[in-house]
C-alpha atoms as a PDB file:
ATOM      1  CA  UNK A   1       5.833 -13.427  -8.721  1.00  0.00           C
ATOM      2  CA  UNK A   2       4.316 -16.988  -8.975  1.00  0.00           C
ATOM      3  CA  UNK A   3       1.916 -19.042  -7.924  1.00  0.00           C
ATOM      4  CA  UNK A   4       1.436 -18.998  -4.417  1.00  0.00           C
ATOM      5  CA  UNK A   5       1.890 -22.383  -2.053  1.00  0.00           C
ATOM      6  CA  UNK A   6      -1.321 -23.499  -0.530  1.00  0.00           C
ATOM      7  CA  UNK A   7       0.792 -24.787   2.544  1.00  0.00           C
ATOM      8  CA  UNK A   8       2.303 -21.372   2.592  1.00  0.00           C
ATOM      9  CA  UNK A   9       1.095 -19.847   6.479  1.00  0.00           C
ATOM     10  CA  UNK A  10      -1.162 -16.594   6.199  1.00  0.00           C
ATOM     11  CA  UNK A  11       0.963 -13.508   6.904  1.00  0.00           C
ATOM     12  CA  UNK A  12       1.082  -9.782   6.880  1.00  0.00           C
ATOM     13  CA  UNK A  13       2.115  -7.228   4.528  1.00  0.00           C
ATOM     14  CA  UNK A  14       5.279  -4.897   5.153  1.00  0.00           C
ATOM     15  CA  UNK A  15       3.456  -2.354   2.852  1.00  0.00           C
ATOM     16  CA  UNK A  16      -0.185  -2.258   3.530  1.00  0.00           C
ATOM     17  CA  UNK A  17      -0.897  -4.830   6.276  1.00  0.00           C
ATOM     18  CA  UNK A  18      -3.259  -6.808   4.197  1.00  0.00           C
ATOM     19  CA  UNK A  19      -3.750 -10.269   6.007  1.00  0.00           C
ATOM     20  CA  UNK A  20      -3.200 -13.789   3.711  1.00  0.00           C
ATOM     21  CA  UNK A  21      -0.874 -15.767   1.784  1.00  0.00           C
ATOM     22  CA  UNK A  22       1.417 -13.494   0.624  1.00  0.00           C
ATOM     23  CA  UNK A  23       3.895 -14.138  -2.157  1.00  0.00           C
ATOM     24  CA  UNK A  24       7.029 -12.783  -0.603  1.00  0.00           C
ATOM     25  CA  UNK A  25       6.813  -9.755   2.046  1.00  0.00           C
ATOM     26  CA  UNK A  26       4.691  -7.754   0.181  1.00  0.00           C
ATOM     27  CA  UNK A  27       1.040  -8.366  -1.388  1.00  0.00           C
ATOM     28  CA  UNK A  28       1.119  -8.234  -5.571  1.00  0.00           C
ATOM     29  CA  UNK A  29      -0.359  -4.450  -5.086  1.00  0.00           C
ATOM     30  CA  UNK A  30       2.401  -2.954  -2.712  1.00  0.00           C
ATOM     31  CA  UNK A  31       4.990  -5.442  -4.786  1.00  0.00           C
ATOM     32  CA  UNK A  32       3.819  -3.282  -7.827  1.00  0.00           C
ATOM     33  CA  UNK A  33       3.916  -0.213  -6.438  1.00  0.00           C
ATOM     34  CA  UNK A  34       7.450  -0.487  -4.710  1.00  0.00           C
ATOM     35  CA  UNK A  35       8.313  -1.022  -7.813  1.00  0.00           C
ATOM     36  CA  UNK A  36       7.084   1.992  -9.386  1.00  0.00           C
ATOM     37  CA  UNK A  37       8.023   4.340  -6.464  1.00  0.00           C
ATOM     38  CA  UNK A  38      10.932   4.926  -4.887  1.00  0.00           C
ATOM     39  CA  UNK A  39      10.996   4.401  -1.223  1.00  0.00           C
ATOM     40  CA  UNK A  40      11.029   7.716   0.891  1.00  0.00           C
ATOM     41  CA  UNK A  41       8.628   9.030   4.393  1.00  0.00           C
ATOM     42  CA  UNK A  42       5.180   8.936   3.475  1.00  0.00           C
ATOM     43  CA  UNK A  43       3.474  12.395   4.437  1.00  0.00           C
ATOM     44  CA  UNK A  44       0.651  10.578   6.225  1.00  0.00           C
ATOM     45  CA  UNK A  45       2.393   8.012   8.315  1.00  0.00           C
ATOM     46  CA  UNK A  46       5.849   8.661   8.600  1.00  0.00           C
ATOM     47  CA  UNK A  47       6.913   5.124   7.293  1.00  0.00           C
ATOM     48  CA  UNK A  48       9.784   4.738   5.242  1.00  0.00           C
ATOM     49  CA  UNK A  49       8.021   2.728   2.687  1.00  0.00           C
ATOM     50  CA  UNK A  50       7.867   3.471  -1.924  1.00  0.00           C
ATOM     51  CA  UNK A  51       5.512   6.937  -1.400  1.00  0.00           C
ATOM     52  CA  UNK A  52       4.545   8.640  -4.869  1.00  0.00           C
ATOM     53  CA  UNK A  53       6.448  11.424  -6.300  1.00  0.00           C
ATOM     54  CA  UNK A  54       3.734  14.092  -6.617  1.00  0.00           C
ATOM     55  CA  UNK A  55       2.069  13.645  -3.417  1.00  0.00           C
ATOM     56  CA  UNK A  56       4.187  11.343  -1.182  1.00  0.00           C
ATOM     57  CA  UNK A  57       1.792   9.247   0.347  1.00  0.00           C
ATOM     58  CA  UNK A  58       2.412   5.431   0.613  1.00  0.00           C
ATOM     59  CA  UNK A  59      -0.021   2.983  -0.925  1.00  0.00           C
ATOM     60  CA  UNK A  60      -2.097   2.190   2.265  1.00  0.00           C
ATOM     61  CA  UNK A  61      -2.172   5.782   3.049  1.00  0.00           C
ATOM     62  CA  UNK A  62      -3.709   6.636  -0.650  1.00  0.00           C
ATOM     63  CA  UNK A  63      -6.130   4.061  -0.284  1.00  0.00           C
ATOM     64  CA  UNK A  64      -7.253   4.769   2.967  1.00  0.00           C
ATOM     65  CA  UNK A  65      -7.857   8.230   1.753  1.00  0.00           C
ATOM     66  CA  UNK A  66      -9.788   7.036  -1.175  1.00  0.00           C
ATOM     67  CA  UNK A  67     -11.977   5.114   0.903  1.00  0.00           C
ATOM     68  CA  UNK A  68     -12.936   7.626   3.050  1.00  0.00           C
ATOM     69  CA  UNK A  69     -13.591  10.344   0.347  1.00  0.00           C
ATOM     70  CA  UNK A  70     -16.162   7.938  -1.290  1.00  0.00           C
ATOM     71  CA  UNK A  71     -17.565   7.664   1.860  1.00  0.00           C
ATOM     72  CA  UNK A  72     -17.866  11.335   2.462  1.00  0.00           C
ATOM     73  CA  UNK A  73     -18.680  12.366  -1.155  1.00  0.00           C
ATOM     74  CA  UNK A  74     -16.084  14.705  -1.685  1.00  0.00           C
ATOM     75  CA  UNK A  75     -13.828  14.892  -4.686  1.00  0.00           C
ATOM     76  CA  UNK A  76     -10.713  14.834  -3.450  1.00  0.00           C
ATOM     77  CA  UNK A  77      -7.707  12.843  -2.413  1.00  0.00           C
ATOM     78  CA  UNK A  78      -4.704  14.873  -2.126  1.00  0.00           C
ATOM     79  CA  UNK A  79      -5.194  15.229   1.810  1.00  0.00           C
ATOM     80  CA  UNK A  80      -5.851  11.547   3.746  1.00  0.00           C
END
């Protein structure tokens, strides 16, 4: 991945639906993690998108569940 076009439009990621001028399809993060993950259905959405091996949860789905467990104060994100 290199540098990024400033005439490049703003657009949407396939992975996480981050909003901006993206680099290909995918932002760097879901780029990354595609690439550490092999695709499969995520547990919490039902996408076929790269989901993690222990938990299978995408990337969008993990971090939405990280949000909201520091918002909540638990200790936890296993369960979005």
């Amino acid at each position: 991945m290199g540098k990024i076009s400033e005439r490049k439009p703003a657009a949407s990621c396939s992975g996480c639906f981050a909003w901006g001028q993206l680099p290909g399809r995918f932002c760097r993060g879901c780029y990354t993690y595609g690439q550490l993950h092999a695709l499969g259905e995520c547990v919490g959405c039902r996408r076929q998108v790269p989901v993690d091996d222990k938990h299978g949860y995408c990337r969008l789905c993990r971090a939405q569940a990280s949000w909201a467990i520091k918002a909540s104060g638990k200790a936890s994100v296993i369960e979005p």
